[in-house]
C-alpha atoms as a PDB file:
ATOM      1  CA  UNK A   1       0.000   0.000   0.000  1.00  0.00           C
ATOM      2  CA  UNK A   2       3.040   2.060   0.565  1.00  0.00           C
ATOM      3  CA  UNK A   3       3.763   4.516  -2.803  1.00  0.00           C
ATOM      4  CA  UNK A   4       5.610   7.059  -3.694  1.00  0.00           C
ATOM      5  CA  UNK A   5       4.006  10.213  -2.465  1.00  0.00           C
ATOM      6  CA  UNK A   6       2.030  12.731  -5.451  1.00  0.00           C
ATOM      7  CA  UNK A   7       2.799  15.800  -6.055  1.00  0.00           C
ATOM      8  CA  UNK A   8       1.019  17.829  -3.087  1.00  0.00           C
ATOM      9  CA  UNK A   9      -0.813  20.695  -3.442  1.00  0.00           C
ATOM     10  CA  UNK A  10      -2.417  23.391  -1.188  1.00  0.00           C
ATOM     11  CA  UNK A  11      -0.852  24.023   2.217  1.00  0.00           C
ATOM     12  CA  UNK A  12      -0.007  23.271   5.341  1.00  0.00           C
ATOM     13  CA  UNK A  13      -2.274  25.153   7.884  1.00  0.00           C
ATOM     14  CA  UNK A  14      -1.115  23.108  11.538  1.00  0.00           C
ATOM     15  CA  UNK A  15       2.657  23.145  10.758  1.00  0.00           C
ATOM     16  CA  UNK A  16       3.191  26.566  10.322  1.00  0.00           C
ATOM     17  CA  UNK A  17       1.824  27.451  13.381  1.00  0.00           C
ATOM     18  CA  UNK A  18       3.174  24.486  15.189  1.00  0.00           C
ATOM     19  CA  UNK A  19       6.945  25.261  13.759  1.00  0.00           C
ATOM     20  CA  UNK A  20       6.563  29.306  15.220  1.00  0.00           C
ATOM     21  CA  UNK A  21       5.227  28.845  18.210  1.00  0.00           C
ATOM     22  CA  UNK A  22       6.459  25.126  19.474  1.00  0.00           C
ATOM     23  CA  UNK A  23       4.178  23.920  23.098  1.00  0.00           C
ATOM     24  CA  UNK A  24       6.357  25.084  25.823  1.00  0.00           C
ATOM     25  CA  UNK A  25       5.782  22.202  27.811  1.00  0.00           C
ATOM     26  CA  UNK A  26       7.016  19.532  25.287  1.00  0.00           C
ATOM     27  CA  UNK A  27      10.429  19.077  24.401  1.00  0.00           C
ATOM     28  CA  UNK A  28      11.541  19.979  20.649  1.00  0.00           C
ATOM     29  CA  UNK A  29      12.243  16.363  19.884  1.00  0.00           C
ATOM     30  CA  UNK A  30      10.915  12.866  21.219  1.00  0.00           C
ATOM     31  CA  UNK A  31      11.523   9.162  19.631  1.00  0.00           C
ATOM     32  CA  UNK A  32      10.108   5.756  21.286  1.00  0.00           C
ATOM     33  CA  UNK A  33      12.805   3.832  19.890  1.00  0.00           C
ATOM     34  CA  UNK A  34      11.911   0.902  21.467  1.00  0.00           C
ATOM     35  CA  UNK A  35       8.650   0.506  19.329  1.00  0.00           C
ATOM     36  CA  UNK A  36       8.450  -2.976  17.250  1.00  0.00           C
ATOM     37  CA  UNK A  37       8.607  -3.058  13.755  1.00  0.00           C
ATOM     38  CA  UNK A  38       6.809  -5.541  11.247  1.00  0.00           C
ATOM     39  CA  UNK A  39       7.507  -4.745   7.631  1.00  0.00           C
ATOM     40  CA  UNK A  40       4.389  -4.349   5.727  1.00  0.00           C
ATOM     41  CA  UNK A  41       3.943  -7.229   3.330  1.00  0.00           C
ATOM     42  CA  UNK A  42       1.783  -6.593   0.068  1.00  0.00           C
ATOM     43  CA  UNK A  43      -1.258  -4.075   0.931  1.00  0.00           C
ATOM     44  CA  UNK A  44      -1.323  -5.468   4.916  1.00  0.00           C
ATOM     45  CA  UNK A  45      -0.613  -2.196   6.167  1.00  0.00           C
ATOM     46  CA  UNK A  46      -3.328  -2.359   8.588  1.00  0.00           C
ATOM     47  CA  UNK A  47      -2.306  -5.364  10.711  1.00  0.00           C
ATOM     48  CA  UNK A  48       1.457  -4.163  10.689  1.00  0.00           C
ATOM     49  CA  UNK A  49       0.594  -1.007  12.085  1.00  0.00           C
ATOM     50  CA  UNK A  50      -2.140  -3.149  14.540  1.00  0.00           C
ATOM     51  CA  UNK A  51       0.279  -5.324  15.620  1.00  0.00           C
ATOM     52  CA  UNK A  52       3.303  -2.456  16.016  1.00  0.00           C
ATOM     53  CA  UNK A  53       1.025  -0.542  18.482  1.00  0.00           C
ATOM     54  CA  UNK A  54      -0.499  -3.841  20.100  1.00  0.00           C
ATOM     55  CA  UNK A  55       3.330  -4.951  20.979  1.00  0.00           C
ATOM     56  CA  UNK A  56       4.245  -1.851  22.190  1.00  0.00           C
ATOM     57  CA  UNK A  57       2.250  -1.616  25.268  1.00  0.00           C
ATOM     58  CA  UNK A  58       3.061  -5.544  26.354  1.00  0.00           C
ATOM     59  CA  UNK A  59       0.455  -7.538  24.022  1.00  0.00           C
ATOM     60  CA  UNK A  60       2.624  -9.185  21.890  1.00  0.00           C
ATOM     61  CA  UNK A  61       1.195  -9.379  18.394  1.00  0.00           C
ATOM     62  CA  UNK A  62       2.087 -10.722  14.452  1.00  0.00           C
ATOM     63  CA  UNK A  63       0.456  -9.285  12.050  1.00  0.00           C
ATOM     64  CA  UNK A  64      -0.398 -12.531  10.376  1.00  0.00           C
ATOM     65  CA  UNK A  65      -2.595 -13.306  13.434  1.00  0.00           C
ATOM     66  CA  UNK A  66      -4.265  -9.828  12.556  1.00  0.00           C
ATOM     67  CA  UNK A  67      -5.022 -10.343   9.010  1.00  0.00           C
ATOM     68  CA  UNK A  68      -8.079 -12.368   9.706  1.00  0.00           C
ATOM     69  CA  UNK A  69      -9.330  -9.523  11.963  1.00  0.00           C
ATOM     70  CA  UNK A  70      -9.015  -6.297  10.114  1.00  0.00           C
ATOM     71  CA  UNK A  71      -7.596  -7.150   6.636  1.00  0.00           C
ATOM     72  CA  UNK A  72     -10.476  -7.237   3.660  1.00  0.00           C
ATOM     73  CA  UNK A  73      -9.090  -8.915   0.964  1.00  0.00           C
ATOM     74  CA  UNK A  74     -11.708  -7.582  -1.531  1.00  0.00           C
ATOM     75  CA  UNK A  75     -10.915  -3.609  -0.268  1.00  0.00           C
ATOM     76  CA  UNK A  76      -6.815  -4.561  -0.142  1.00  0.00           C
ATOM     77  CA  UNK A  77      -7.194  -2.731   3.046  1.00  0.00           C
ATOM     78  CA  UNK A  78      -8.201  -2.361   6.800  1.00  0.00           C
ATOM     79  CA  UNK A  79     -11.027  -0.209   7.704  1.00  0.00           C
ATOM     80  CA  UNK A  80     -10.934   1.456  10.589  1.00  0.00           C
ATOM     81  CA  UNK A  81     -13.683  -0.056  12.599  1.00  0.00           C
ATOM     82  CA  UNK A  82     -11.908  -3.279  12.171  1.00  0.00           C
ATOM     83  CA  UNK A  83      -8.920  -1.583  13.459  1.00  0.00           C
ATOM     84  CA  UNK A  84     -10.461  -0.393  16.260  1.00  0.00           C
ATOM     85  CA  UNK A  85     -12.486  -3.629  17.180  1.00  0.00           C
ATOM     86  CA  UNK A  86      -8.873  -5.606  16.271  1.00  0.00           C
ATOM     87  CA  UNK A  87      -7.255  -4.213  18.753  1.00  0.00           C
ATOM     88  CA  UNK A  88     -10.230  -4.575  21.351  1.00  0.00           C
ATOM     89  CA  UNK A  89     -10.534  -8.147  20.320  1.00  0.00           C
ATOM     90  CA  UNK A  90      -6.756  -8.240  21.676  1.00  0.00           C
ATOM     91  CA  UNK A  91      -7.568  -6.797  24.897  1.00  0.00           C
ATOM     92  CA  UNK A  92      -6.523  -3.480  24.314  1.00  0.00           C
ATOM     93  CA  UNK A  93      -8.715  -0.180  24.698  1.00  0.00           C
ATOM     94  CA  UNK A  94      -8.738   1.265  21.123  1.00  0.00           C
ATOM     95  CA  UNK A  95      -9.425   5.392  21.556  1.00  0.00           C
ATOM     96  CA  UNK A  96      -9.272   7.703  18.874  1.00  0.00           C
ATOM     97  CA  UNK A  97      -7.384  11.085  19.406  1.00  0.00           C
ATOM     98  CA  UNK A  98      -8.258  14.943  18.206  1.00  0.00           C
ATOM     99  CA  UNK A  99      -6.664  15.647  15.041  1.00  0.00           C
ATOM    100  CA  UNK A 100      -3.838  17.534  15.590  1.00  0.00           C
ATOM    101  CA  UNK A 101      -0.239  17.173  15.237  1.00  0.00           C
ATOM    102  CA  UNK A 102       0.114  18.638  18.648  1.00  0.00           C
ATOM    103  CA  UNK A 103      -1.677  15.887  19.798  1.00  0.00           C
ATOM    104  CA  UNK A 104       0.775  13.649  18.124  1.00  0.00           C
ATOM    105  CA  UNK A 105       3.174  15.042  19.699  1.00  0.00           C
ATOM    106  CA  UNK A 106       1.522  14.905  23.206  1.00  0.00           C
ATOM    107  CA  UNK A 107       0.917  10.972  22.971  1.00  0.00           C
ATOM    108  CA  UNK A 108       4.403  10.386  21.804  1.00  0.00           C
ATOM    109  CA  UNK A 109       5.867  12.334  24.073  1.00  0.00           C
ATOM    110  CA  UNK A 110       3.580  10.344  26.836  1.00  0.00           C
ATOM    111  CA  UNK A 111       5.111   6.944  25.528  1.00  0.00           C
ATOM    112  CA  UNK A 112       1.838   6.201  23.029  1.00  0.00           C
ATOM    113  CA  UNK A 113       2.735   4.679  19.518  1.00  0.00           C
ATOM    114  CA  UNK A 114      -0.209   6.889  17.296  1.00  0.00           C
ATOM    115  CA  UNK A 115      -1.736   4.527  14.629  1.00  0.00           C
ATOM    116  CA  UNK A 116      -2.400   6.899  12.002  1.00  0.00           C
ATOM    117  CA  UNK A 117      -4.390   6.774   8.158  1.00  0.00           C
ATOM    118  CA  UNK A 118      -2.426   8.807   5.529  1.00  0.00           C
ATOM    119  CA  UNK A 119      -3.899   8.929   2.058  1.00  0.00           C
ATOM    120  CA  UNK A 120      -0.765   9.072   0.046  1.00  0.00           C
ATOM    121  CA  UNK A 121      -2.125   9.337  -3.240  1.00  0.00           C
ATOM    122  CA  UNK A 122      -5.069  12.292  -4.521  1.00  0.00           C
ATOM    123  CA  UNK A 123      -8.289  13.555  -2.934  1.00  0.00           C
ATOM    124  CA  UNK A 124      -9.493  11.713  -6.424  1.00  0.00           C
ATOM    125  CA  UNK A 125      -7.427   8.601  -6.514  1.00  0.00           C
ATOM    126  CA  UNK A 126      -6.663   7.990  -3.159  1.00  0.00           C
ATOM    127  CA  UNK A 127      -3.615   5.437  -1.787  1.00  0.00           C
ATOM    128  CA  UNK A 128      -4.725   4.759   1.989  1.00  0.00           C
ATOM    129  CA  UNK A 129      -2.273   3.607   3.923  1.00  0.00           C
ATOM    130  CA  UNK A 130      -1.861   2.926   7.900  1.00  0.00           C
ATOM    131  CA  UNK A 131       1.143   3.947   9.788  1.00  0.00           C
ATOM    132  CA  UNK A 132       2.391   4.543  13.341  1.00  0.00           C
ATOM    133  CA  UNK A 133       3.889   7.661  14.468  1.00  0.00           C
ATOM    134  CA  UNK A 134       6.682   7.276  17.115  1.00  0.00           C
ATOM    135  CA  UNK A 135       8.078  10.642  17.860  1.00  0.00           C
ATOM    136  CA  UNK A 136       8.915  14.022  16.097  1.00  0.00           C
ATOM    137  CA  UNK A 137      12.034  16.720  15.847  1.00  0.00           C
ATOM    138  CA  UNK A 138      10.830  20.065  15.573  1.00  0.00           C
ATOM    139  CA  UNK A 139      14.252  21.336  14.772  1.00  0.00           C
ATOM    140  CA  UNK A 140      14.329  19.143  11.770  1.00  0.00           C
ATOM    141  CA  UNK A 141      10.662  19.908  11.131  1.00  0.00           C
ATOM    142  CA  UNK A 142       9.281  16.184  10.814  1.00  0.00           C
ATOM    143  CA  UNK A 143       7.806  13.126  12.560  1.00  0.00           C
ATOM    144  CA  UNK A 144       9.294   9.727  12.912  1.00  0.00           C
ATOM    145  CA  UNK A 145       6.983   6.808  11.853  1.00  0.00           C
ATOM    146  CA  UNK A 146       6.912   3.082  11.340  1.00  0.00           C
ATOM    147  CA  UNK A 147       5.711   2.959   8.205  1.00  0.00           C
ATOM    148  CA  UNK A 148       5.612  -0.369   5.632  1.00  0.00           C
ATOM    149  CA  UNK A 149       8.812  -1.667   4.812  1.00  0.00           C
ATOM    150  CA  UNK A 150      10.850   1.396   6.661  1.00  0.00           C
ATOM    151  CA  UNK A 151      11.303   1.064   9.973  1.00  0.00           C
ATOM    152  CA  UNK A 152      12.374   4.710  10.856  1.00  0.00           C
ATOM    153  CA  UNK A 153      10.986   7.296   8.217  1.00  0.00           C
ATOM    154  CA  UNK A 154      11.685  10.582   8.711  1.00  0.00           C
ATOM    155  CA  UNK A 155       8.558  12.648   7.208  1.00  0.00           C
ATOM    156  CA  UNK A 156       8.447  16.230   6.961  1.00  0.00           C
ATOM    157  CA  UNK A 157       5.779  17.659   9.118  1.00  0.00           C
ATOM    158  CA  UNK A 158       4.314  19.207   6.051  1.00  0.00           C
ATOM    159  CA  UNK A 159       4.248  16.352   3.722  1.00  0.00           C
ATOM    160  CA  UNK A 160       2.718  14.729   7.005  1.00  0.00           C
ATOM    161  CA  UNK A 161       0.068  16.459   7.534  1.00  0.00           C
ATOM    162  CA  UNK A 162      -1.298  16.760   4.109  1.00  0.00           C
ATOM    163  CA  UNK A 163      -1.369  12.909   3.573  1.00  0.00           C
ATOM    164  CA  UNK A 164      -2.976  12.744   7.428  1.00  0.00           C
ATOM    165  CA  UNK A 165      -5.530  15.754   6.375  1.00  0.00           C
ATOM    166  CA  UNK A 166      -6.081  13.766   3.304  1.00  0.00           C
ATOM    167  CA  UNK A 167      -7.022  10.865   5.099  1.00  0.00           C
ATOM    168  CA  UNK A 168      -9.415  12.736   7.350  1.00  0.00           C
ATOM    169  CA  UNK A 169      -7.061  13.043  10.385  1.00  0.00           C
ATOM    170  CA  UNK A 170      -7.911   9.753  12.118  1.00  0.00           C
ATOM    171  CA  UNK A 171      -5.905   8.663  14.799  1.00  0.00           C
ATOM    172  CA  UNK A 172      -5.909   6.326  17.562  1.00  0.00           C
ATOM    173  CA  UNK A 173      -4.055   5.092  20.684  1.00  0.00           C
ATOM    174  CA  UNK A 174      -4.169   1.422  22.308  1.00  0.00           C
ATOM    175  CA  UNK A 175      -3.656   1.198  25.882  1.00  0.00           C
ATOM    176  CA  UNK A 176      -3.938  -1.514  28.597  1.00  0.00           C
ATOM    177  CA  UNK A 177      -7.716  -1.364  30.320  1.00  0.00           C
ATOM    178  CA  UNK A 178      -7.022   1.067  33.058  1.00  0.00           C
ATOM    179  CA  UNK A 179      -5.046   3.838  31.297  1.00  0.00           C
ATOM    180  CA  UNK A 180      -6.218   6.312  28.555  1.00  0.00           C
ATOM    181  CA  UNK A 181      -4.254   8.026  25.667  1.00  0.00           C
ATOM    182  CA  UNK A 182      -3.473  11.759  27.034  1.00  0.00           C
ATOM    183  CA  UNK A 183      -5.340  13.744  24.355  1.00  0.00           C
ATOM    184  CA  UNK A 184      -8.326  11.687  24.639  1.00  0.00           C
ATOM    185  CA  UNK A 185     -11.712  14.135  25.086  1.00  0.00           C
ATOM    186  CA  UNK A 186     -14.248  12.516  27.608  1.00  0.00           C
ATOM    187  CA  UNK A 187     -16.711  11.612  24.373  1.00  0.00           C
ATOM    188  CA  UNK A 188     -14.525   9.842  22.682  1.00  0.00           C
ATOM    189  CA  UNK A 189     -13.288   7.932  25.998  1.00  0.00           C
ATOM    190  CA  UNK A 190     -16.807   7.370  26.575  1.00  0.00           C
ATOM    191  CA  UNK A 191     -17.131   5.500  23.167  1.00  0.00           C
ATOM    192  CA  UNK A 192     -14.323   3.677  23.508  1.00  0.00           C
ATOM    193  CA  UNK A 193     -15.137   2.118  26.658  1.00  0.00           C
ATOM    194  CA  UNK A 194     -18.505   1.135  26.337  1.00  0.00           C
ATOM    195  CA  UNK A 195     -17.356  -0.561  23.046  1.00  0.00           C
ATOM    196  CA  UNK A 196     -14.611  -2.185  25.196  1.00  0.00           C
ATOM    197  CA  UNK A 197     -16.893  -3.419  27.600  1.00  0.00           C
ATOM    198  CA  UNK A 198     -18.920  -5.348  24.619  1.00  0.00           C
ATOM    199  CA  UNK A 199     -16.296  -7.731  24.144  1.00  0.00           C
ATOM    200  CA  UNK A 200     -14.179  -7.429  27.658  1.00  0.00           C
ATOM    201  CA  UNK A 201     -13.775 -10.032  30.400  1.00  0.00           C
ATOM    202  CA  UNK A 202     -15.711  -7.489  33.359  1.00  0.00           C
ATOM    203  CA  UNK A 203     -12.183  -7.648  35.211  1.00  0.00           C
ATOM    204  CA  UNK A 204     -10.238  -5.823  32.464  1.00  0.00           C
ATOM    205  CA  UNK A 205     -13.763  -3.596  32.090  1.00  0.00           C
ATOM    206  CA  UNK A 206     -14.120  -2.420  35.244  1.00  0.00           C
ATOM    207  CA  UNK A 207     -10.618  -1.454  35.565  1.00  0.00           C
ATOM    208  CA  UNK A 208     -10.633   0.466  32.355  1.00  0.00           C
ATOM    209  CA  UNK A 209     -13.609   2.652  34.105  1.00  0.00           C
ATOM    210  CA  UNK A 210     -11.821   2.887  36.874  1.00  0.00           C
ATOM    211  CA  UNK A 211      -8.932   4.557  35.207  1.00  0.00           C
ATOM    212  CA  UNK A 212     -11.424   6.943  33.266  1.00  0.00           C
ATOM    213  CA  UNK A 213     -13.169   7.270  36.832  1.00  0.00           C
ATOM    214  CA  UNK A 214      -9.997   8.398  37.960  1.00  0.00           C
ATOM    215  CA  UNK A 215      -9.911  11.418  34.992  1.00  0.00           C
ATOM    216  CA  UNK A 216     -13.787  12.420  34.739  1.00  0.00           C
ATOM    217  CA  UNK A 217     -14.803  11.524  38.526  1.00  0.00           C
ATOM    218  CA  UNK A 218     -18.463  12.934  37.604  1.00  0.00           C
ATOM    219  CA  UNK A 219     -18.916  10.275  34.517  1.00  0.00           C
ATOM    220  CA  UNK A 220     -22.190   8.803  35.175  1.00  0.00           C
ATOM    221  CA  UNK A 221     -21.629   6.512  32.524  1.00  0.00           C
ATOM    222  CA  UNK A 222     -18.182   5.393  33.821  1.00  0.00           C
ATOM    223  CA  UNK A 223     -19.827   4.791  37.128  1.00  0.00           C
ATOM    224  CA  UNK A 224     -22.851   2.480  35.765  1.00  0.00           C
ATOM    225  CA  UNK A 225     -20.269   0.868  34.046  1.00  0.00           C
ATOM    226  CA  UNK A 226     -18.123  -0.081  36.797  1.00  0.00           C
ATOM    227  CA  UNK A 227     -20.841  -0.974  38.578  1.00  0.00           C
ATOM    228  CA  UNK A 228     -22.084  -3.534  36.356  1.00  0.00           C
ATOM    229  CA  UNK A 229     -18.911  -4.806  35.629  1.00  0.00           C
ATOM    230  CA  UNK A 230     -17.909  -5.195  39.508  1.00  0.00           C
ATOM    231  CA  UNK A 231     -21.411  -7.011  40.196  1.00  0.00           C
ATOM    232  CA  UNK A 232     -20.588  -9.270  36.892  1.00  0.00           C
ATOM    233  CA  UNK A 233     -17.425 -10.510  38.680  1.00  0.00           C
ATOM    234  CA  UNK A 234     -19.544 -11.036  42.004  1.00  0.00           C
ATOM    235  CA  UNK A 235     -18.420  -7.829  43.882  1.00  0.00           C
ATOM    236  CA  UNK A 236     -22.317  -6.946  44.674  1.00  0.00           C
ATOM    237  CA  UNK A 237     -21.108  -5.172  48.082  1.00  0.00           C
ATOM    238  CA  UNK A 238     -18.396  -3.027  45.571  1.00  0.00           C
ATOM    239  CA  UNK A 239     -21.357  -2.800  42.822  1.00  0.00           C
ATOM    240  CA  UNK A 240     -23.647  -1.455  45.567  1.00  0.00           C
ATOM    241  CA  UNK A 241     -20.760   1.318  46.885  1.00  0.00           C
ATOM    242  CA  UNK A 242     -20.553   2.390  43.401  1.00  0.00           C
ATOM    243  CA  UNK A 243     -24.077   2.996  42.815  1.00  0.00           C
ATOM    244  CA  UNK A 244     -25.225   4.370  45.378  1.00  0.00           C
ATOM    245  CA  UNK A 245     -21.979   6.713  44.523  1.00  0.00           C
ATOM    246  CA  UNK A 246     -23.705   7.369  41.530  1.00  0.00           C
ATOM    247  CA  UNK A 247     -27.248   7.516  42.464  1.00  0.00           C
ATOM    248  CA  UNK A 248     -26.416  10.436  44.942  1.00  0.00           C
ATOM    249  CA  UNK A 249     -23.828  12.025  43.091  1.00  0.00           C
ATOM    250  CA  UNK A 250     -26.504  12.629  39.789  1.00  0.00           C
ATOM    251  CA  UNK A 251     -29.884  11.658  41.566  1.00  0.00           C
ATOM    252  CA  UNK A 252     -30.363   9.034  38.763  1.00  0.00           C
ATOM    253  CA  UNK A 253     -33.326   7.221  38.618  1.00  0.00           C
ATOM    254  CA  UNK A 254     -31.160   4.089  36.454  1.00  0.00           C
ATOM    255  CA  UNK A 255     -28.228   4.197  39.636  1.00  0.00           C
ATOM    256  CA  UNK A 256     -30.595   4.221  42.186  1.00  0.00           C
ATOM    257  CA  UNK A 257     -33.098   1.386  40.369  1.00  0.00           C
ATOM    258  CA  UNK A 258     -29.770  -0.774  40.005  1.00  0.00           C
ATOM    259  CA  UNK A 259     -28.794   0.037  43.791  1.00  0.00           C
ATOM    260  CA  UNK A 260     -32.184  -1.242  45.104  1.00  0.00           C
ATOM    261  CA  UNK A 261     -31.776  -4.420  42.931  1.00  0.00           C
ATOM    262  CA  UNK A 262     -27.993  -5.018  44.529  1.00  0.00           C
ATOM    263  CA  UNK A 263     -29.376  -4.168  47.686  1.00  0.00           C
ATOM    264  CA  UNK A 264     -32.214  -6.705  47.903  1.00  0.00           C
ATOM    265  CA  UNK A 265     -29.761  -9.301  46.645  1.00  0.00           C
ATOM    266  CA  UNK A 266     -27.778  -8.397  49.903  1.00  0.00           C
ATOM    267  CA  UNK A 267     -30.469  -8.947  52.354  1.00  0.00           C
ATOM    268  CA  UNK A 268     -31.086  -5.126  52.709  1.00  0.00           C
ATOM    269  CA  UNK A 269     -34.509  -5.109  52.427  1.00  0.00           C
ATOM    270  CA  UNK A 270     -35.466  -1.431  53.697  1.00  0.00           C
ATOM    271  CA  UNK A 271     -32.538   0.066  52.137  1.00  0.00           C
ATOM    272  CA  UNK A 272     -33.555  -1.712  48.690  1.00  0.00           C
ATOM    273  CA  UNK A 273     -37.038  -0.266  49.280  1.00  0.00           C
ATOM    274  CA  UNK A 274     -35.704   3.189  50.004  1.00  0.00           C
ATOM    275  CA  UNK A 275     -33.162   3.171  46.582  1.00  0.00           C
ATOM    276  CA  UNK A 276     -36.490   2.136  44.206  1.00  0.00           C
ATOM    277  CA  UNK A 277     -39.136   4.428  45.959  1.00  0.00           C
ATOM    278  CA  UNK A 278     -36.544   7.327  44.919  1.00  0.00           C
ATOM    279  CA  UNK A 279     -35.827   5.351  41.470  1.00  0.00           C
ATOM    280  CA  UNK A 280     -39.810   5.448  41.000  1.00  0.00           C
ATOM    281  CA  UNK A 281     -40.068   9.123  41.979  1.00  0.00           C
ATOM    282  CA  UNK A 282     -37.512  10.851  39.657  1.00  0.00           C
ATOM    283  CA  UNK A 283     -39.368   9.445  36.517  1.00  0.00           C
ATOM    284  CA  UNK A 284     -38.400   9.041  33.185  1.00  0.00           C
ATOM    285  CA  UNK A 285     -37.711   6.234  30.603  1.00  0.00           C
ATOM    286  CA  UNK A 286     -36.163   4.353  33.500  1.00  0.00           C
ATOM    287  CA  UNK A 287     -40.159   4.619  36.279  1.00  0.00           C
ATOM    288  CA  UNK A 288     -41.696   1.207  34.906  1.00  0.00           C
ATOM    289  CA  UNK A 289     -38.566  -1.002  35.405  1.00  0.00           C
ATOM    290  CA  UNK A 290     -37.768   0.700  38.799  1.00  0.00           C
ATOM    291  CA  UNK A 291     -41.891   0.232  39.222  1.00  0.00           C
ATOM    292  CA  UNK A 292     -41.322  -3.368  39.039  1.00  0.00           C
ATOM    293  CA  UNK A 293     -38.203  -3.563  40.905  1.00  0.00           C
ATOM    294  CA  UNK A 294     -40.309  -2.063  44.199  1.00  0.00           C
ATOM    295  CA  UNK A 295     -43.009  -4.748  43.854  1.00  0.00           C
ATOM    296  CA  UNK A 296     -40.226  -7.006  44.055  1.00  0.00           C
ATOM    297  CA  UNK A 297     -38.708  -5.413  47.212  1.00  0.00           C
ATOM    298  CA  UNK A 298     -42.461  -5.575  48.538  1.00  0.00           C
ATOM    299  CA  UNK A 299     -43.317  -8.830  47.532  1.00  0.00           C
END
């Protein structure tokens, strides 16, 4: 899939500004030189740069076992919900990251490979390709990537970011459940860990909401999460903590149904009682299961 890049046209608008006024807090050049590297065979771009980011957070990974996953033989190509449910299917937490080369920078600088899509031919006759960013030099004015059969290209941050803007400036970050890229915005976190969940043991769930707990503390959808996840493993005493942290924290008819429902499975009858007649009270989409859940309590 790799080719040699067209003649580009337009310009640049990030680098400019990136080159004149550099983020004081980064340093001008970073490289993660310890990153893997499997040489893109034929148009498997997708499941090299899969595996390369997989590997590099301690989930060791071939791109062969990858091709079944995210490589369409009729497209010659990965799409990028396969590449986002192929790394989830590994055990990783697949997040996408704003599209920005400062953000680039950020995650590198943080330790995080970047899987990125380039499209390295035209806007009309387009050459995707997938590679993995692992640092940048602003005095020389480029990135580092593994990219198909080169190990360490050097890219100018220009040339860079019109193949990225080309290919819609999607990016994405795997991490271990528990930790989250650094640019990540609570939305797309939020995505990615409810898709996560779909396919996750509810150990390696309810630590990844933990971690994003840890970040966005008022996440009502990080707390129902680890709550169900916790009472999946058998934790009902930690599920119940959790939701009633919830329920209080929001006043949410769904945490404080779910609460009553732990509770009675505890034993704590009048407790369980009070959690659904506040459930039933607040309303909403959520009154006619927390409804039922008080008859049970009363039964």
């Amino acid at each position: 899939m790799l080719v040699l890049l067209a003649a580009l046209t337009g310009c640049a608008v990030q680098t400019p500004r990136l080159l004149g006024a550099p983020p004081a807090d980064l340093p001008p050049r970073v490289e993660l030189v310890a990153t893997p590297f499997f040489p893109q065979e034929d148009y498997q771009c997708g499941p090299a740069a899969l595996a390369t980011a997989l590997s590099a957070i301690g989930i060791p990974t071939r791109p062969e076992s990858l091709v079944d996953r995210v490589f369409l033989p009729g497209r010659q190509g990965s799409l990028q919900i396969e590449m986002l449910a192929g790394a989830r299917g590994r055990g990783a937490v697949a997040t996408r990251i704003p599209g920005t080369l400062e953000a680039l920078m950020r995650e590198t600088h943080e330790g995080n490979a970047v899987v990125v899509l380039q499209n390295l031919g035209l806007s009309w006759a387009p050459s995707w390709h997938y590679a993995v960013v692992i640092g940048y030099d602003l005095d020389a004015a480029h990135f580092v990537l593994r990219s198909g059969p080169m190990k360490r290209q050097e890219l100018a941050l220009s040339t860079f970011e019109h193949t990225w803007d080309r290919g819609g400036r999607w990016a994405f970050v795997v991490t271990p459940p528990g930790a989250l890229p650094a640019t990540v915005s609570e939305t797309e976190a939020t995505q990615a860990l409810v898709a996560f969940e779909h396919n996750a043991p509810p150990n390696a769930a309810a630590r990844a909401y933990q971690g994003a707990l840890a970040r966005w503390p008022d996440n009502l959808t990080f707390a129902m999460g680890l709550g169900n996840t916790l009472y999946a493993q058998g934790d009902k005493s930690g599920a119940a903590g959790v939701f009633r942290d919830a329920a209080q924290r929001h006043d949410d008819a769904a945490a404080y149904n779910n609460l009553a429902m732990v509770l009675l499975e505890l034993g704590r009858r009048d407790d369980a009682r009070r959690a659904a007649e506040r459930a039933v009270s607040l309303g909403g989409p959520f009154q006619a299961q927390a409804a039922d859940t008080l008859r049970r309590v009363n039964e």
